[in-house]
PDB file of N, CA and C in Angstrom:
ATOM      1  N   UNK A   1       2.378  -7.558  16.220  1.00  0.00           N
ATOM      2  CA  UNK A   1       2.354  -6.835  17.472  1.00  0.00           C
ATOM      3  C   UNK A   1       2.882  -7.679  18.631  1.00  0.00           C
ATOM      4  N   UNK A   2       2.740  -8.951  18.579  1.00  0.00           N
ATOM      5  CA  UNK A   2       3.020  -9.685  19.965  1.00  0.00           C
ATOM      6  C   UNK A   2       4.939  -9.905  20.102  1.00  0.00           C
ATOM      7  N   UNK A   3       4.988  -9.932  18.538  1.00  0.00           N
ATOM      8  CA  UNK A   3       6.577  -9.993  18.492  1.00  0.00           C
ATOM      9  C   UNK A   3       7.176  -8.153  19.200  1.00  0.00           C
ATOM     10  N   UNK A   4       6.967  -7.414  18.939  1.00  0.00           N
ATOM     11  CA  UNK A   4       7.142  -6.208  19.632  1.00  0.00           C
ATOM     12  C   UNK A   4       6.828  -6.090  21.566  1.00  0.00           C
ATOM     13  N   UNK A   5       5.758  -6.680  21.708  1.00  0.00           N
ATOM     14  CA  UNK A   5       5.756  -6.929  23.272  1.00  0.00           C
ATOM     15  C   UNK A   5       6.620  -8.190  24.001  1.00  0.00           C
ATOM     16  N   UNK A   6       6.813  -9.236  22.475  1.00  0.00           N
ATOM     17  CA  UNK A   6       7.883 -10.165  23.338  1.00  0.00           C
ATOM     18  C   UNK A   6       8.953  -9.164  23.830  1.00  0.00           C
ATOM     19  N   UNK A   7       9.876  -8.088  22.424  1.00  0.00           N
ATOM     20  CA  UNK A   7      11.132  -8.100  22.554  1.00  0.00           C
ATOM     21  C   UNK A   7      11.154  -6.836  23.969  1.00  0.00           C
ATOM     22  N   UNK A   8       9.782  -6.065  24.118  1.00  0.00           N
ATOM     23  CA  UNK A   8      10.107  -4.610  25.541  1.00  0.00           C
ATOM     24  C   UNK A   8       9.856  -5.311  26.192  1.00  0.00           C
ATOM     25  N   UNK A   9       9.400  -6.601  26.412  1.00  0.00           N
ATOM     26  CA  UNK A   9       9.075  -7.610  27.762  1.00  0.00           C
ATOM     27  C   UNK A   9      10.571  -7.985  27.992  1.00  0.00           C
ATOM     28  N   UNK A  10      11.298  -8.595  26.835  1.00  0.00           N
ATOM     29  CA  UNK A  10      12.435  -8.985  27.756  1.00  0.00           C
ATOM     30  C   UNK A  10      13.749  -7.731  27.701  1.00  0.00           C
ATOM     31  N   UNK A  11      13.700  -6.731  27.230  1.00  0.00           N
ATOM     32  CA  UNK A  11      14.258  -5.278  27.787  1.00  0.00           C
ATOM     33  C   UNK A  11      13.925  -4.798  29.113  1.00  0.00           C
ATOM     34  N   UNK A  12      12.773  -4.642  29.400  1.00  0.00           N
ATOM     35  CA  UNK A  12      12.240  -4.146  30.617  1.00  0.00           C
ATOM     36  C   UNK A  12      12.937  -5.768  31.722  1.00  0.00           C
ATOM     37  N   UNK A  13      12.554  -6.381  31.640  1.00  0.00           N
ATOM     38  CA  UNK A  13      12.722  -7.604  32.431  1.00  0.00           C
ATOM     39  C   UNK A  13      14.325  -7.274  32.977  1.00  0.00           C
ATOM     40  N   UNK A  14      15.463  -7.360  31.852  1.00  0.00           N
ATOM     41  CA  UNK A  14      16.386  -7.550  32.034  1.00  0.00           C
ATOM     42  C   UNK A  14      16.735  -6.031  32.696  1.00  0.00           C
ATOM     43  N   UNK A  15      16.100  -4.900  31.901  1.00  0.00           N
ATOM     44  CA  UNK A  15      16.812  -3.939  33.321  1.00  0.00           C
ATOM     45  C   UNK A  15      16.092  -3.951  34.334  1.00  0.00           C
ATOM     46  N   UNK A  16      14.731  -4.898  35.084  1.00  0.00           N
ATOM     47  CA  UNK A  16      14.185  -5.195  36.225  1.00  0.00           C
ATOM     48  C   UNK A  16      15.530  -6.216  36.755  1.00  0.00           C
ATOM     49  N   UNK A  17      16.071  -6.791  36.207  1.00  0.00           N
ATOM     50  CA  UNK A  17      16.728  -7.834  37.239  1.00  0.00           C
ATOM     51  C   UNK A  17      18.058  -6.784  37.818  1.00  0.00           C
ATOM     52  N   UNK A  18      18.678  -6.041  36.657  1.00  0.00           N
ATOM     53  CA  UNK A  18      19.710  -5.581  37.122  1.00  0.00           C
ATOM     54  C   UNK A  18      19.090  -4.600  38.405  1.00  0.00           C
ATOM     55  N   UNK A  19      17.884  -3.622  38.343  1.00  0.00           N
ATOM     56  CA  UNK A  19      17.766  -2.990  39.617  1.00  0.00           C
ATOM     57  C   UNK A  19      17.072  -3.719  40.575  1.00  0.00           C
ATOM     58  N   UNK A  20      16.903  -4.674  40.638  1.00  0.00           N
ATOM     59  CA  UNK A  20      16.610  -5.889  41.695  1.00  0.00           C
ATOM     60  C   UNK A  20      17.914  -6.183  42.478  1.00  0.00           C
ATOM     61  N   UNK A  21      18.847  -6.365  41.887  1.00  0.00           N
ATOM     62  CA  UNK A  21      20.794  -6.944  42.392  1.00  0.00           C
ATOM     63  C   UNK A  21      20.674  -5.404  42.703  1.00  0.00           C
ATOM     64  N   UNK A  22      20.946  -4.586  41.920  1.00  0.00           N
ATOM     65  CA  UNK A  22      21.182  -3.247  42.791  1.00  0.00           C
ATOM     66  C   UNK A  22      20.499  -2.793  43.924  1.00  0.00           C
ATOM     67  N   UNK A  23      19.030  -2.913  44.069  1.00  0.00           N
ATOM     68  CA  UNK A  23      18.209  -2.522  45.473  1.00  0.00           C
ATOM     69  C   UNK A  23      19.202  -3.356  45.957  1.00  0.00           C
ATOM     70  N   UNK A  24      19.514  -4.937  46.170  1.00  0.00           N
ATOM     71  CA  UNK A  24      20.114  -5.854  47.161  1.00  0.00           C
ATOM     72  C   UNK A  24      20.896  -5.661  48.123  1.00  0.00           C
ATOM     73  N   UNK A  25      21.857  -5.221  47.031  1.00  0.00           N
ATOM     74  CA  UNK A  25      23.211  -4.837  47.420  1.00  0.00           C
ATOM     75  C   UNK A  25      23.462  -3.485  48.181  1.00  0.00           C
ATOM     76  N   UNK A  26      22.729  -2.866  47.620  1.00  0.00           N
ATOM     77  CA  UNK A  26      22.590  -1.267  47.930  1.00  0.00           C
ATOM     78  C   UNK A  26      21.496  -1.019  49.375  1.00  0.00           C
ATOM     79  N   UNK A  27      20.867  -2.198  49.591  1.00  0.00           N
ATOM     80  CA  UNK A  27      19.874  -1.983  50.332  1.00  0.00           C
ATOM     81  C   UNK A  27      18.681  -0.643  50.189  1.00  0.00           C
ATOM     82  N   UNK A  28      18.452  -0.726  48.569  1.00  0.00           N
ATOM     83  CA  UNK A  28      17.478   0.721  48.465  1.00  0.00           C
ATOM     84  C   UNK A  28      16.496   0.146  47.868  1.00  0.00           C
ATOM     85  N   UNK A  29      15.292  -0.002  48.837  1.00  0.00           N
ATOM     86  CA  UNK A  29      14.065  -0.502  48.864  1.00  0.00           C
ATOM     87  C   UNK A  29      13.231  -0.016  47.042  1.00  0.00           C
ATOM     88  N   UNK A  30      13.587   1.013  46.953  1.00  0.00           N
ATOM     89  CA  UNK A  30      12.679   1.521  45.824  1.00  0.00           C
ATOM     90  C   UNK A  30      13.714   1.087  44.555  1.00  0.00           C
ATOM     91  N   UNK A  31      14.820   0.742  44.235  1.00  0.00           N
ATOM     92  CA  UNK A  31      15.155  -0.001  43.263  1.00  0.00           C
ATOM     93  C   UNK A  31      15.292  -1.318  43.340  1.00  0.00           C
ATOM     94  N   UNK A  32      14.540  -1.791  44.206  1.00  0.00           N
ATOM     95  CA  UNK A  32      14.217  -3.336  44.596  1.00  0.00           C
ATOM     96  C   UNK A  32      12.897  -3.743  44.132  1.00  0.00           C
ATOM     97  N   UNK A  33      12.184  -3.090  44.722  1.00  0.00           N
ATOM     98  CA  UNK A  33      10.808  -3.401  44.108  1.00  0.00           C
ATOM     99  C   UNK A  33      10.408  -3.024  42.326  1.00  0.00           C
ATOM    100  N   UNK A  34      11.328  -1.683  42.499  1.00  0.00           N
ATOM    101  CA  UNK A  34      11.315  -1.693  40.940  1.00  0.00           C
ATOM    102  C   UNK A  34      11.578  -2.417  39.991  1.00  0.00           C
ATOM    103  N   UNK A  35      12.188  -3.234  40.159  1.00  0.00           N
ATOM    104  CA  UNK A  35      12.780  -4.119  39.966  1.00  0.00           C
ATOM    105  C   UNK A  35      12.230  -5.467  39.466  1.00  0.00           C
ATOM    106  N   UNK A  36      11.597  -5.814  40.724  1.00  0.00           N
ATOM    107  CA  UNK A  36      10.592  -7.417  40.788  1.00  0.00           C
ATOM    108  C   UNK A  36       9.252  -6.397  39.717  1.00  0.00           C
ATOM    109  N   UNK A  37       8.794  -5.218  39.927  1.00  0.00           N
ATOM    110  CA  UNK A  37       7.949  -4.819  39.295  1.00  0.00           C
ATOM    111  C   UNK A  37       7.959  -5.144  37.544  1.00  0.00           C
ATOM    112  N   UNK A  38       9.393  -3.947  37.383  1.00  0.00           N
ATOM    113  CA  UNK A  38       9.833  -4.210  35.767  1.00  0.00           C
ATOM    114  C   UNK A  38      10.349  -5.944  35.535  1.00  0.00           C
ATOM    115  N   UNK A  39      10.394  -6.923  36.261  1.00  0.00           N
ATOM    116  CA  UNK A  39      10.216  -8.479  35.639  1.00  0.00           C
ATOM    117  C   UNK A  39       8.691  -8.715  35.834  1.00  0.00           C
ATOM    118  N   UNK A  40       7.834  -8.304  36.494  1.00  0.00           N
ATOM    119  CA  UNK A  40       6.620  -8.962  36.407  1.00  0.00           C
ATOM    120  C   UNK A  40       5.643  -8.163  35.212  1.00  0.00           C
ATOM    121  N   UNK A  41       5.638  -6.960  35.119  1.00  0.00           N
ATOM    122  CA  UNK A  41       4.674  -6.300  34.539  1.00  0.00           C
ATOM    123  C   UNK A  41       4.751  -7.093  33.443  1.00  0.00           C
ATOM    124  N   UNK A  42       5.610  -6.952  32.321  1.00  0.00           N
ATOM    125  CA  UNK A  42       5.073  -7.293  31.182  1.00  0.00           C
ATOM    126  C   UNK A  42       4.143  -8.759  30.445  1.00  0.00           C
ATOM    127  N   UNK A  43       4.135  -9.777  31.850  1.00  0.00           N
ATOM    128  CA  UNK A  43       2.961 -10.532  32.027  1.00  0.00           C
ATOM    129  C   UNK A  43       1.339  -9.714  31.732  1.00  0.00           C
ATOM    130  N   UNK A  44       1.545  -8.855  32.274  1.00  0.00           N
ATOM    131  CA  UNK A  44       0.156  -8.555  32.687  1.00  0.00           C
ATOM    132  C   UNK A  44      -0.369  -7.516  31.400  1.00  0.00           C
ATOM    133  N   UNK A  45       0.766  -6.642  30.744  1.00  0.00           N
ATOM    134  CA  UNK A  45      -0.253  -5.715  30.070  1.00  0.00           C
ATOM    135  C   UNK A  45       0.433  -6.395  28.412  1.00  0.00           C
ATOM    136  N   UNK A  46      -0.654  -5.649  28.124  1.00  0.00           N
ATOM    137  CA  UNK A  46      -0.817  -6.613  25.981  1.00  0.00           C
ATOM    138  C   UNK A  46      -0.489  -5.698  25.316  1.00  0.00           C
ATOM    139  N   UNK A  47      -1.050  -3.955  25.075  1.00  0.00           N
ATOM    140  CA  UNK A  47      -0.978  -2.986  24.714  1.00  0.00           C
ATOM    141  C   UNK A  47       0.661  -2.605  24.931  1.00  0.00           C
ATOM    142  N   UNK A  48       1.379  -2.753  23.512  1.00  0.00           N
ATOM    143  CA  UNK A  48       2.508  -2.087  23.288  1.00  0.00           C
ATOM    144  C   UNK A  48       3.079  -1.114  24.098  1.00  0.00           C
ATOM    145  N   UNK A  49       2.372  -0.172  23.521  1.00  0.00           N
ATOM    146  CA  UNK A  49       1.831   1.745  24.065  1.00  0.00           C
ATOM    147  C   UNK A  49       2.353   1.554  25.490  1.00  0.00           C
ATOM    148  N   UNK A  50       1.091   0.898  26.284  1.00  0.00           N
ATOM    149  CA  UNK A  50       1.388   0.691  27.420  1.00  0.00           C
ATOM    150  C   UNK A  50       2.186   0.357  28.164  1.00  0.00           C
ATOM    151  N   UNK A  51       2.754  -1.165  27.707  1.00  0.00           N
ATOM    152  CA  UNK A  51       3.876  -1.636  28.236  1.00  0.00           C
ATOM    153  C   UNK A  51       5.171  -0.512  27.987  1.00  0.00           C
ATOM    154  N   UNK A  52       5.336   0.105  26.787  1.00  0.00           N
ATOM    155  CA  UNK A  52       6.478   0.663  27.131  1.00  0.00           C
ATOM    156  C   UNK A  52       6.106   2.232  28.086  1.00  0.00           C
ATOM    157  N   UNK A  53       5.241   2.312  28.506  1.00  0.00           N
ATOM    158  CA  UNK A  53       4.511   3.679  29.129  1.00  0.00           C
ATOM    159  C   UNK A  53       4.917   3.312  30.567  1.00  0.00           C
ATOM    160  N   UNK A  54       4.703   2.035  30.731  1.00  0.00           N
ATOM    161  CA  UNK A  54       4.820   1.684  32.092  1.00  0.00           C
ATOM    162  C   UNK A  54       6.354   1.461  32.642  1.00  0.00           C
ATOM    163  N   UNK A  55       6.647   0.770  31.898  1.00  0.00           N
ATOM    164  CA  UNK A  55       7.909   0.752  31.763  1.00  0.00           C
ATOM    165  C   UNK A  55       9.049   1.561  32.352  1.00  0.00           C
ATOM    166  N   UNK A  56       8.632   2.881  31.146  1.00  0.00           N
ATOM    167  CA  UNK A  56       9.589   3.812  31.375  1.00  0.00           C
ATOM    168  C   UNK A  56       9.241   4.295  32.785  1.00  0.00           C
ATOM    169  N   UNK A  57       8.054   4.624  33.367  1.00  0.00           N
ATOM    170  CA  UNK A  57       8.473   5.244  34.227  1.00  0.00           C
ATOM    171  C   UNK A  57       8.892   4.352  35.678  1.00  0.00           C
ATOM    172  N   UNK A  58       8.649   3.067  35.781  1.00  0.00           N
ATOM    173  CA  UNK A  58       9.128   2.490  36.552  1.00  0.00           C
ATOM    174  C   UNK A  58      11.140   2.219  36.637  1.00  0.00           C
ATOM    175  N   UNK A  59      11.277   2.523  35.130  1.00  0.00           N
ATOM    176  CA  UNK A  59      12.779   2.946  35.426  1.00  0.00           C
ATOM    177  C   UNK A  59      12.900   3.891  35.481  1.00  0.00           C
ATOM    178  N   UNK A  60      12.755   5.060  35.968  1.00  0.00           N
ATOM    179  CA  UNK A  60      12.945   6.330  36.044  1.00  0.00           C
ATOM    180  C   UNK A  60      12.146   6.508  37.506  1.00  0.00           C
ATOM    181  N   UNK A  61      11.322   5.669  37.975  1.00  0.00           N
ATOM    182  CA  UNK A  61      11.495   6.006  39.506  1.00  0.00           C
ATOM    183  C   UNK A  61      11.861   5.678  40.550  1.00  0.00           C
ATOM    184  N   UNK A  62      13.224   5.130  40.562  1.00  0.00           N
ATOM    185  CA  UNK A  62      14.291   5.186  41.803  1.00  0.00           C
ATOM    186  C   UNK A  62      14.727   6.248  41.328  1.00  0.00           C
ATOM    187  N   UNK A  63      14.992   6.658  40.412  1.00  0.00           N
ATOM    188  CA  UNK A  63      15.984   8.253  40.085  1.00  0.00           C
ATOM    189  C   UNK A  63      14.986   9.616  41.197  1.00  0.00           C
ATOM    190  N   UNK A  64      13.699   9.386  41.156  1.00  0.00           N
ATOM    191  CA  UNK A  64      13.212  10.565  41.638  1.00  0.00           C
ATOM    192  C   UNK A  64      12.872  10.052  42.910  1.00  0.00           C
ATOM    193  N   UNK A  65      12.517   8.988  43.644  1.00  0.00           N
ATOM    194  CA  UNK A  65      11.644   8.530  44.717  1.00  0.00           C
ATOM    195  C   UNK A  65      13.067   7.942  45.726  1.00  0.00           C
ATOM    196  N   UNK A  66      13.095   8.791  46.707  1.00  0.00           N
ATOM    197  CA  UNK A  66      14.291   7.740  47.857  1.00  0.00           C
ATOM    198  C   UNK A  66      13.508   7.617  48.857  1.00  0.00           C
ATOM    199  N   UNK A  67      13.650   6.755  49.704  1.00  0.00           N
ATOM    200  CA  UNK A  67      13.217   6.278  50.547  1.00  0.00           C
ATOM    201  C   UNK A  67      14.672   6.166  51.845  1.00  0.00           C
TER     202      UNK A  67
END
């Protein structure tokens, strides 16, 4: 199981960095934070399930949330 949360830890991570450079550049607050969010979370949660639960919808909300 931990080998499965290494490999959505560093999936999620890596599309956190790319919408981190994109908030930047773009100056759009909600794919910025999404961003630093999807690199930090997968520190924090253990549960597979979860991590990819969380995940998804943190990439999927700059698509619905503008600011």
């Amino acid at each position: 199981m931990e080998t499965a949360n290494l490999i959505w830890g560093l999936i999620f991570s890596s599309v956190g960095i790319g919408y981190f450079i994109y908030g930047r550049k773009q100056s759009n607050l909600v794919a910025r934070y999404c961003g630093i969010a999807l690199i930090l979370y997968p520190y924090l949660i253990t549960n597979t399930l979860a991590l990819v639960a969380v995940g998804v919808v943190l990439m999927l909300t700059p698509r619905f949330v503008e600011l």
